[in-house]
PDB file of N, CA and C in Angstrom:
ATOM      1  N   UNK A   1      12.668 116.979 139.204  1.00  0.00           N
ATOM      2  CA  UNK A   1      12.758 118.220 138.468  1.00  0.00           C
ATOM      3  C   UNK A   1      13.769 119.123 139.165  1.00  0.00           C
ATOM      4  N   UNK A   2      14.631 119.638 138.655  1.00  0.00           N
ATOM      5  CA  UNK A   2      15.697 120.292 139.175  1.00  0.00           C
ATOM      6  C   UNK A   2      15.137 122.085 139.423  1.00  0.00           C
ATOM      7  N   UNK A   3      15.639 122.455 140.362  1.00  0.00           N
ATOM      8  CA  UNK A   3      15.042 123.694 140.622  1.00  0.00           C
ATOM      9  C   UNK A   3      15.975 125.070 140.117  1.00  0.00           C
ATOM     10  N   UNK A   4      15.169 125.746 139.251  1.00  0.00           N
ATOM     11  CA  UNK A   4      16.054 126.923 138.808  1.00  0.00           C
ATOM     12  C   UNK A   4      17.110 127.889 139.506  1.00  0.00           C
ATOM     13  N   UNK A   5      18.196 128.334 138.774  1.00  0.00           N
ATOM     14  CA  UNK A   5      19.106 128.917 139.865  1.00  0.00           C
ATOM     15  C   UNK A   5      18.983 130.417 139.907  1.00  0.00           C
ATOM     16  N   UNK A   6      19.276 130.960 141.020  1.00  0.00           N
ATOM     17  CA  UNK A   6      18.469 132.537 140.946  1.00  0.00           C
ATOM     18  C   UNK A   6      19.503 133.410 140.379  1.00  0.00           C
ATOM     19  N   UNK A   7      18.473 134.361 139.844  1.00  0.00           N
ATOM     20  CA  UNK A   7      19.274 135.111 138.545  1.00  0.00           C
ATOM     21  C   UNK A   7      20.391 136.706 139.377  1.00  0.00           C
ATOM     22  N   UNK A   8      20.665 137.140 138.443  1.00  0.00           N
ATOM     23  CA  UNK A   8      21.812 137.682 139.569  1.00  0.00           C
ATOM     24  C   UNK A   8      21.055 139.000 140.159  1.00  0.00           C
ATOM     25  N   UNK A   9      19.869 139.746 139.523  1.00  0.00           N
ATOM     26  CA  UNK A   9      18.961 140.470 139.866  1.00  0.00           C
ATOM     27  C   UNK A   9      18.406 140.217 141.562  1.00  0.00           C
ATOM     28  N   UNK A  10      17.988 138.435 141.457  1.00  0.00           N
ATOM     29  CA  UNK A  10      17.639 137.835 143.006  1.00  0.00           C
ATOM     30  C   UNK A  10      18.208 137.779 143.757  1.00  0.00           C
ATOM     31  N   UNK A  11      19.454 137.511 143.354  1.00  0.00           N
ATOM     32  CA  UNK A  11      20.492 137.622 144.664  1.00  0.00           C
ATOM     33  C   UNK A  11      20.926 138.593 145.029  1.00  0.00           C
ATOM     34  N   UNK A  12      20.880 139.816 144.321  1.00  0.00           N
ATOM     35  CA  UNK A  12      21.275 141.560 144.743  1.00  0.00           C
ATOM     36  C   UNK A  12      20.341 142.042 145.736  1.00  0.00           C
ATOM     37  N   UNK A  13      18.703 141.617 145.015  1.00  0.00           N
ATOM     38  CA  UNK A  13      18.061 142.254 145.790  1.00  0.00           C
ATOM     39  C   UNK A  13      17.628 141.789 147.210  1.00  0.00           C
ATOM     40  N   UNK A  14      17.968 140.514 147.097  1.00  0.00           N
ATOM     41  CA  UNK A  14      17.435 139.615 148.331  1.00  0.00           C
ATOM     42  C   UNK A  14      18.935 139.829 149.334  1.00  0.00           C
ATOM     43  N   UNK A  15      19.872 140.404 149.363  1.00  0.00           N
ATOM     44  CA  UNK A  15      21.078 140.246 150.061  1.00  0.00           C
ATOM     45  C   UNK A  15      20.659 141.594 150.535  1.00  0.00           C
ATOM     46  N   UNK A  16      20.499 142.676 149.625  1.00  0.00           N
ATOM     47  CA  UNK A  16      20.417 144.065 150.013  1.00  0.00           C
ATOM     48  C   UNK A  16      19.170 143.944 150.780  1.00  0.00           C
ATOM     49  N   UNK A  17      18.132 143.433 151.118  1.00  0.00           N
ATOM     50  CA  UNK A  17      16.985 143.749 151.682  1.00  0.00           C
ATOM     51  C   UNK A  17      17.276 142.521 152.879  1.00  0.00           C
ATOM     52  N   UNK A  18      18.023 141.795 152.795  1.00  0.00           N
ATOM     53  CA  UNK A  18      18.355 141.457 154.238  1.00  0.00           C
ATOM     54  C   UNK A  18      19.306 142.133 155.040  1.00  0.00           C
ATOM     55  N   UNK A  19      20.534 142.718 154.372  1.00  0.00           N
ATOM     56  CA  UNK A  19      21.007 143.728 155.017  1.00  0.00           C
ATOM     57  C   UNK A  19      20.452 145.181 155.483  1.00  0.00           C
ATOM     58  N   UNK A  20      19.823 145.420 154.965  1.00  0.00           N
ATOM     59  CA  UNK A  20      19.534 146.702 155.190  1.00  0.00           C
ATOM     60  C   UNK A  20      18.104 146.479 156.106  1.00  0.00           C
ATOM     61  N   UNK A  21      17.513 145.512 155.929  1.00  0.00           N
ATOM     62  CA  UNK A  21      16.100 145.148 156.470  1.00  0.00           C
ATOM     63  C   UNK A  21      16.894 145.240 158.055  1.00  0.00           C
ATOM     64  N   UNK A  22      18.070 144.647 158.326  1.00  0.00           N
ATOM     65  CA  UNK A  22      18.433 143.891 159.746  1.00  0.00           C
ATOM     66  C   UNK A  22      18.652 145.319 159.946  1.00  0.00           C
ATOM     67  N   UNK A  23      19.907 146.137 159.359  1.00  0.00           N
ATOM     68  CA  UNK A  23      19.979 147.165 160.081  1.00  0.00           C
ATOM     69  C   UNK A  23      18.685 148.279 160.836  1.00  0.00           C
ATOM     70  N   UNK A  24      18.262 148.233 160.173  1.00  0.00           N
ATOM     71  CA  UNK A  24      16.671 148.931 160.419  1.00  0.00           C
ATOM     72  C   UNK A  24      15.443 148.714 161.405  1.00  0.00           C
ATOM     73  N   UNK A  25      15.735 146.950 161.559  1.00  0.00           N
ATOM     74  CA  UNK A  25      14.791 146.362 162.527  1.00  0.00           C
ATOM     75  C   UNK A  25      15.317 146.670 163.888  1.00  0.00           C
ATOM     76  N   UNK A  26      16.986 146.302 163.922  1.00  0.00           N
ATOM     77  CA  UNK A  26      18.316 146.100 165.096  1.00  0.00           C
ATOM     78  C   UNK A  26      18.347 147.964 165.520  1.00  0.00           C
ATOM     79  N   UNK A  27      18.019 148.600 164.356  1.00  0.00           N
ATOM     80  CA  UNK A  27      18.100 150.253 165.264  1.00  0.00           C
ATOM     81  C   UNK A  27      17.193 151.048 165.409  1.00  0.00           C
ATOM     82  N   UNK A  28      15.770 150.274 165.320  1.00  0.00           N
ATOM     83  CA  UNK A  28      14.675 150.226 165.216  1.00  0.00           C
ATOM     84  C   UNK A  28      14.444 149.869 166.714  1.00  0.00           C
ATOM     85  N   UNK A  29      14.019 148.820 166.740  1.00  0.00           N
ATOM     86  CA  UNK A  29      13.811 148.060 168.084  1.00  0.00           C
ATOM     87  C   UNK A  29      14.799 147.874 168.960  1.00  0.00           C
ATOM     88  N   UNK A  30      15.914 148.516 168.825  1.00  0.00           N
ATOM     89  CA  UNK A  30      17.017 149.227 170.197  1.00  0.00           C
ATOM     90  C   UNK A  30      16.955 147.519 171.143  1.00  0.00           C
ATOM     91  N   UNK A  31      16.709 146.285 170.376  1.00  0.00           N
ATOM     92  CA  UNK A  31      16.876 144.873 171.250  1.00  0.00           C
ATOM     93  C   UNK A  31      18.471 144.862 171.614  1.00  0.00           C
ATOM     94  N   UNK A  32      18.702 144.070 172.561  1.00  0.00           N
ATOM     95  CA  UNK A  32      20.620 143.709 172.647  1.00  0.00           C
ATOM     96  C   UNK A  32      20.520 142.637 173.406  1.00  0.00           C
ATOM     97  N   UNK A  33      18.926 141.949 173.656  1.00  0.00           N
ATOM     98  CA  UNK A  33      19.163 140.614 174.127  1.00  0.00           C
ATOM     99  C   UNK A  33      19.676 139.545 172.991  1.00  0.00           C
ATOM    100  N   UNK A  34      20.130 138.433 172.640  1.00  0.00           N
ATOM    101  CA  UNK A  34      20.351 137.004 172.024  1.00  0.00           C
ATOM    102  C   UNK A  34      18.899 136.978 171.497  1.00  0.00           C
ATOM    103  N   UNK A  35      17.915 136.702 171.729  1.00  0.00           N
ATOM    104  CA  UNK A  35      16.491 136.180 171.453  1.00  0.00           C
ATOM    105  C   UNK A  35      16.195 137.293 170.530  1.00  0.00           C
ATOM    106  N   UNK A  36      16.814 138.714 170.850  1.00  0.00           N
ATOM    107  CA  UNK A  36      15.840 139.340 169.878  1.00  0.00           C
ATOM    108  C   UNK A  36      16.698 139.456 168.957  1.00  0.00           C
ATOM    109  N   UNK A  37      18.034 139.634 168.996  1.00  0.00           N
ATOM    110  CA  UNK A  37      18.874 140.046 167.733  1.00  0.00           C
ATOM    111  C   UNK A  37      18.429 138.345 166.543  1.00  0.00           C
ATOM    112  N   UNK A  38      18.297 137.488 167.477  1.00  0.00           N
ATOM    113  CA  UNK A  38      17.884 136.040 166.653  1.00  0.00           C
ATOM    114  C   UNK A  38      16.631 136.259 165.742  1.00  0.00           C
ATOM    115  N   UNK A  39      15.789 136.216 166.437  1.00  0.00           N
ATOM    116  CA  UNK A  39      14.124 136.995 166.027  1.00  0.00           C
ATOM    117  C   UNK A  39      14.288 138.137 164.801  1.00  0.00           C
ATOM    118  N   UNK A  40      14.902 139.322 164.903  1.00  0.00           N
ATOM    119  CA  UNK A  40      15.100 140.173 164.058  1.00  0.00           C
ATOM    120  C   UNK A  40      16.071 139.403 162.966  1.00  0.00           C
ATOM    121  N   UNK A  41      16.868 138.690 162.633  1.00  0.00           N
ATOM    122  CA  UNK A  41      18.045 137.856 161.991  1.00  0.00           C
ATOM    123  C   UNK A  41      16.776 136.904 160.722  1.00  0.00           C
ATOM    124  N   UNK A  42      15.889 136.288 161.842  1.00  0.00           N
ATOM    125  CA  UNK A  42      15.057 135.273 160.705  1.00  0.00           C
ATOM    126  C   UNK A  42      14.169 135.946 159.935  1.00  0.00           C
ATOM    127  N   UNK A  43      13.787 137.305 160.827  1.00  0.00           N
ATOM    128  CA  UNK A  43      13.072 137.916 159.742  1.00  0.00           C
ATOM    129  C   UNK A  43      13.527 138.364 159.014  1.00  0.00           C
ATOM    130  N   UNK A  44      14.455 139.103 159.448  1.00  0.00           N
ATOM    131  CA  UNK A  44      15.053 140.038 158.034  1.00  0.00           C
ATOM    132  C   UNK A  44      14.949 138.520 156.806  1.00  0.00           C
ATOM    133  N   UNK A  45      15.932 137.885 156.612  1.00  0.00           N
ATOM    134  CA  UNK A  45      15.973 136.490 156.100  1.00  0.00           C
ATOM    135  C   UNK A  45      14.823 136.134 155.275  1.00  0.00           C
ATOM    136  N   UNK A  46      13.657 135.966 155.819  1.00  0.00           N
ATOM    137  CA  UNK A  46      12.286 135.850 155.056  1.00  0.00           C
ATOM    138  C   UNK A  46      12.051 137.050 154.370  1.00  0.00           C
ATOM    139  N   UNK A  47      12.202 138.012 155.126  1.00  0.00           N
ATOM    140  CA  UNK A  47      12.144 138.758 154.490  1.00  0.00           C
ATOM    141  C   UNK A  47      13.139 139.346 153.007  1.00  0.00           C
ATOM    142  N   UNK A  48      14.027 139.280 153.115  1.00  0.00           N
ATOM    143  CA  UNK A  48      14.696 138.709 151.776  1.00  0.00           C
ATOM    144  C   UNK A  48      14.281 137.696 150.705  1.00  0.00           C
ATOM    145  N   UNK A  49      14.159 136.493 151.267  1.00  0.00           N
ATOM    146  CA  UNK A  49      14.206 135.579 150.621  1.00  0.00           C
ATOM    147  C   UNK A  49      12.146 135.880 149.936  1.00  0.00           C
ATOM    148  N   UNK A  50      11.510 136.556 150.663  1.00  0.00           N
ATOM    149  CA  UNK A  50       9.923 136.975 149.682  1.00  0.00           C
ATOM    150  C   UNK A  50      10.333 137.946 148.421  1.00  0.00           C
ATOM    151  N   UNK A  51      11.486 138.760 149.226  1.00  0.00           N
ATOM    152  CA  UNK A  51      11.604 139.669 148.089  1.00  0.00           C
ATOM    153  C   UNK A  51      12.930 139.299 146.848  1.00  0.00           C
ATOM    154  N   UNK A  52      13.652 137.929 147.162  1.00  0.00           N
ATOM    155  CA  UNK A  52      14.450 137.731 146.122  1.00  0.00           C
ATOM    156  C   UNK A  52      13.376 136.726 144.728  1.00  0.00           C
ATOM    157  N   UNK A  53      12.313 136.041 146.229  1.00  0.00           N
ATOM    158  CA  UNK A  53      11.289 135.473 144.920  1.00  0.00           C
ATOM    159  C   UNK A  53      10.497 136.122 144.093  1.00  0.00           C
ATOM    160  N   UNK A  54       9.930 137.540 144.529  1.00  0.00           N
ATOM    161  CA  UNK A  54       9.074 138.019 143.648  1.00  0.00           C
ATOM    162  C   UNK A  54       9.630 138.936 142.692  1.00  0.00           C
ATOM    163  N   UNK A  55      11.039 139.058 142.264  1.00  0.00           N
ATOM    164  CA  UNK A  55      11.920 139.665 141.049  1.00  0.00           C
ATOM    165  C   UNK A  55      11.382 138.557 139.767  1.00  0.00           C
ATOM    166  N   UNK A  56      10.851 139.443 139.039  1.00  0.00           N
ATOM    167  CA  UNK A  56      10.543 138.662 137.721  1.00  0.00           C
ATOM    168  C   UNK A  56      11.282 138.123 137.363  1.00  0.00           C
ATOM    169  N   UNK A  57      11.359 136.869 136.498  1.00  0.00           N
ATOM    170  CA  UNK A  57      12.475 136.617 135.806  1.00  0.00           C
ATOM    171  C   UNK A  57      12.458 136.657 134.478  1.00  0.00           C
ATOM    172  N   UNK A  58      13.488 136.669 133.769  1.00  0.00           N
ATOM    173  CA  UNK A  58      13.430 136.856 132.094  1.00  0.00           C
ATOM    174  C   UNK A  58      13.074 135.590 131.740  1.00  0.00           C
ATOM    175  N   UNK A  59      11.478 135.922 130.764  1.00  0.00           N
ATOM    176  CA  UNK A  59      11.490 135.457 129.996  1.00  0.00           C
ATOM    177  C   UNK A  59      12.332 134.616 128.961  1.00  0.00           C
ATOM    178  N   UNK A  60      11.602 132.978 129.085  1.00  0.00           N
ATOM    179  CA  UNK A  60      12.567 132.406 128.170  1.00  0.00           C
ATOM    180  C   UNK A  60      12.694 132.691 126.659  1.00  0.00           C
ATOM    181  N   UNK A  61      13.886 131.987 126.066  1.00  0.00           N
ATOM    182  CA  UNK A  61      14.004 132.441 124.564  1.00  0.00           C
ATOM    183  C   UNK A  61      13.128 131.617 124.140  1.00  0.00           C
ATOM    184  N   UNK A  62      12.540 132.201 122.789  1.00  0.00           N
ATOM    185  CA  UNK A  62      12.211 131.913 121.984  1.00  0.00           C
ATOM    186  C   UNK A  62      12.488 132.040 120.616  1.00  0.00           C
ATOM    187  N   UNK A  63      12.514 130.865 119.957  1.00  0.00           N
ATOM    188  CA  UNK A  63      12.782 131.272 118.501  1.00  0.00           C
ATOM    189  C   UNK A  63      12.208 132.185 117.753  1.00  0.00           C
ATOM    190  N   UNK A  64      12.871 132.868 117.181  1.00  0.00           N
ATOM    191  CA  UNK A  64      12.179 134.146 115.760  1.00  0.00           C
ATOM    192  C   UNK A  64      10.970 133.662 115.037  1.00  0.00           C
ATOM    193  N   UNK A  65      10.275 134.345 115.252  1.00  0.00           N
ATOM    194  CA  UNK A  65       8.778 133.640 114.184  1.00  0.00           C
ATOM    195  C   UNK A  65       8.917 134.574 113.007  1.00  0.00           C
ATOM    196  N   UNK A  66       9.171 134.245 111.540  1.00  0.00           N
ATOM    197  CA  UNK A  66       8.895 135.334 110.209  1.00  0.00           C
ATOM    198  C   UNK A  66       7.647 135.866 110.247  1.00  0.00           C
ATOM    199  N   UNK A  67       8.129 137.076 110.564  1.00  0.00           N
ATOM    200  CA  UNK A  67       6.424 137.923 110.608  1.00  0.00           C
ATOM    201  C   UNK A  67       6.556 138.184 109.100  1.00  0.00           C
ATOM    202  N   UNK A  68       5.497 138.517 108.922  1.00  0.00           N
ATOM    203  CA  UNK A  68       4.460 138.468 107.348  1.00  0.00           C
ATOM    204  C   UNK A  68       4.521 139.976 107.243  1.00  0.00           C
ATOM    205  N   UNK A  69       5.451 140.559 105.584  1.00  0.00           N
ATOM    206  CA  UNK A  69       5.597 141.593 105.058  1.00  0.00           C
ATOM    207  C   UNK A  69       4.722 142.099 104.104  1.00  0.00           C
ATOM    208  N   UNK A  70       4.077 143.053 104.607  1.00  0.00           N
ATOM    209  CA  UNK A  70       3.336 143.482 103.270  1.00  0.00           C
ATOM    210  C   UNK A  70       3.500 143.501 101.624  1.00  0.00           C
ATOM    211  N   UNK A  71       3.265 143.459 101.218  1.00  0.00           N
ATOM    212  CA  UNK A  71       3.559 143.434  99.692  1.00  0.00           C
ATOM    213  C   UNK A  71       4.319 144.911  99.137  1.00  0.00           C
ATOM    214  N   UNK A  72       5.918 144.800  98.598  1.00  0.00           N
ATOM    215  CA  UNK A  72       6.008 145.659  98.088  1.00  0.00           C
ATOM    216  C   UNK A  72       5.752 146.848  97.304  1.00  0.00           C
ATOM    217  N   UNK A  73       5.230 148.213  97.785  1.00  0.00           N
ATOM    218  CA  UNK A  73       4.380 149.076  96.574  1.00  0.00           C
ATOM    219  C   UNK A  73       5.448 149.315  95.401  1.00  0.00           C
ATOM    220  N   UNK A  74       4.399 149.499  94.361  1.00  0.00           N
ATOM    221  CA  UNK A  74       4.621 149.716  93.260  1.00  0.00           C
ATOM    222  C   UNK A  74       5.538 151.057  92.965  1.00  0.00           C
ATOM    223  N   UNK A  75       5.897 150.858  92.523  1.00  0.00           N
ATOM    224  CA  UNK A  75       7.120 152.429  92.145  1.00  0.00           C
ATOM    225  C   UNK A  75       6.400 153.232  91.257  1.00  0.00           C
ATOM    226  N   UNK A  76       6.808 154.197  91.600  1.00  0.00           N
ATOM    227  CA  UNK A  76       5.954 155.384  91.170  1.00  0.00           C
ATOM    228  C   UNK A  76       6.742 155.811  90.150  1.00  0.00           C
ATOM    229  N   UNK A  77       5.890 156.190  88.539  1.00  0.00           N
ATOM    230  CA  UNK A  77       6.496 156.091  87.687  1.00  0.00           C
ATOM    231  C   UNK A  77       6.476 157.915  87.492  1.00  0.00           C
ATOM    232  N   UNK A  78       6.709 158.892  87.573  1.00  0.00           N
ATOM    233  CA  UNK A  78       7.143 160.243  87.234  1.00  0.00           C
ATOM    234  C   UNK A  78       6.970 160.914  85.813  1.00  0.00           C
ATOM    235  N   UNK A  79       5.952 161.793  85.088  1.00  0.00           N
ATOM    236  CA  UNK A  79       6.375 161.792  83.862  1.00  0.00           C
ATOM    237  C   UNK A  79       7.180 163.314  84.007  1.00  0.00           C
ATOM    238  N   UNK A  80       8.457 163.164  83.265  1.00  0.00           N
ATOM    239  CA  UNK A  80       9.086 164.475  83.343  1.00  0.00           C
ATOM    240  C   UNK A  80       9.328 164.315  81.814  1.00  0.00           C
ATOM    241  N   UNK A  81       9.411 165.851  81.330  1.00  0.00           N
ATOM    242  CA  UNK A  81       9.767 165.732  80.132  1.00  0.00           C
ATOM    243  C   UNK A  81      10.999 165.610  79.607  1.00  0.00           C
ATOM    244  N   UNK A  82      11.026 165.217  78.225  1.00  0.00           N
ATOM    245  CA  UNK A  82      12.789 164.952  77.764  1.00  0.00           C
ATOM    246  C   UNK A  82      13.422 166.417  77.728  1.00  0.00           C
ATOM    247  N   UNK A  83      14.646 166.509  78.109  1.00  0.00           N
ATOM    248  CA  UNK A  83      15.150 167.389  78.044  1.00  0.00           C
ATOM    249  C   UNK A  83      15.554 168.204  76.810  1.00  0.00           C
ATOM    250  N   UNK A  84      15.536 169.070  76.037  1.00  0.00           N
ATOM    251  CA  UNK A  84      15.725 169.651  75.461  1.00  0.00           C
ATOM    252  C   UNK A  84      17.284 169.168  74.053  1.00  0.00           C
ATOM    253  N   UNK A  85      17.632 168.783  73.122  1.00  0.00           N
ATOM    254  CA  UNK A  85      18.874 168.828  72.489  1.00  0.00           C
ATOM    255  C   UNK A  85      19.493 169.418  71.948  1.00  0.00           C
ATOM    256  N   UNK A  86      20.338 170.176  72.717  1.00  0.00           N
ATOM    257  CA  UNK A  86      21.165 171.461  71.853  1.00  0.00           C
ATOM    258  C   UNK A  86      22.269 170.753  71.276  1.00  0.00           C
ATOM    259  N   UNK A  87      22.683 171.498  69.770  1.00  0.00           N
ATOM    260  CA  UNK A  87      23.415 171.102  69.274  1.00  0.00           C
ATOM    261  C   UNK A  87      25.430 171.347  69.806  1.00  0.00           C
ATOM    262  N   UNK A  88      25.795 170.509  69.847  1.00  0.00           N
ATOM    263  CA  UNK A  88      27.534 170.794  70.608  1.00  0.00           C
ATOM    264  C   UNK A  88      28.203 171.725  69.536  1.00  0.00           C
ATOM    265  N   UNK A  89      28.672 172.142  70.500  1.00  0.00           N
ATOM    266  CA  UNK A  89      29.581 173.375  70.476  1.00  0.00           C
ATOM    267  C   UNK A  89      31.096 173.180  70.231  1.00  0.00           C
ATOM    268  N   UNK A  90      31.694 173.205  69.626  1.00  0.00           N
ATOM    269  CA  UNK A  90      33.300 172.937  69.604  1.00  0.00           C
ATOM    270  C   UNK A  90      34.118 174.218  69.844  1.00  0.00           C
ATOM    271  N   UNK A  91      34.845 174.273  70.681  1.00  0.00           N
ATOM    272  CA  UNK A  91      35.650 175.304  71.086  1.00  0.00           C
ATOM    273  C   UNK A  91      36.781 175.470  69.986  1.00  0.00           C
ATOM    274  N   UNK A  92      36.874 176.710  69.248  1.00  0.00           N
ATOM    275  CA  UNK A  92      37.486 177.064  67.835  1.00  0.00           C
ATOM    276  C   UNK A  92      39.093 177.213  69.058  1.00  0.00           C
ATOM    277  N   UNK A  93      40.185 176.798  68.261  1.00  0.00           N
ATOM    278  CA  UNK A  93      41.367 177.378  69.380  1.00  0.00           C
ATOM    279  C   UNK A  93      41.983 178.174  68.226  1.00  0.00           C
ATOM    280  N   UNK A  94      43.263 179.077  68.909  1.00  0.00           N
ATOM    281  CA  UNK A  94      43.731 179.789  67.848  1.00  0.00           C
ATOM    282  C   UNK A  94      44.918 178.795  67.772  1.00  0.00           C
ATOM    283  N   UNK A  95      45.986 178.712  66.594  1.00  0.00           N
ATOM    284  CA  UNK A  95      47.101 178.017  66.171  1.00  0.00           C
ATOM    285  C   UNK A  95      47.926 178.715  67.378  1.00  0.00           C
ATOM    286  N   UNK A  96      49.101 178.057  67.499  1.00  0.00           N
ATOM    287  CA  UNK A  96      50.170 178.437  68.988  1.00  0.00           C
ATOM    288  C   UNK A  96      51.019 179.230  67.777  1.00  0.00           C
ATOM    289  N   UNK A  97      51.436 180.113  67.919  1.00  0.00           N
ATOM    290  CA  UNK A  97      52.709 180.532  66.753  1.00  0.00           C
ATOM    291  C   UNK A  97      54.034 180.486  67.640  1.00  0.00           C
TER     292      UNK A  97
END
């Protein structure tokens, strides 16, 4: 089974929390022997690598399921009354002389 590749979320956060983890431990614990800058190095490291595993990952796709539409309502029928019919009007003009 091939093992998933980490998403780019895991690798931001797991780089930034080993960097910043080391700086913190290294000016923290004021060490400047080999053994301890080593010691502080693997942890930070685990320590990254707990926190690049526990970034959720996205959810896989899934296909669209047709969700179920209610039944179109009925149109609402309005009674307005007919409008009124006036008889047209013709505009009388005068002759042009």
């Amino acid at each position: 089974m091939a093992m998933p590749r980490p998403t780019v979320a895991q690798l931001a956060y797991g780089s930034c929390t080993v960097i910043f983890s080391t700086l913190a431990m290294l000016l923290l614990s004021g060490t400047s022997s080999g053994v301890g800058v080593v010691v502080v190095a693997l942890s930070a490291l685990a320590l990254g690598l707990l926190v690049a595993m526990t970034v959720p990952r996205p959810a896989p796709h899934r296909p669209a399921v047709p969700v179920a539409r209610p039944a179109a309502p009925e149109p609402v029928r309005a009674t307005v009354p007919s409008p009124v019919r006036e008889p047209v009007r013709e505009q009388v003009r005068e002759p042009v002389r």
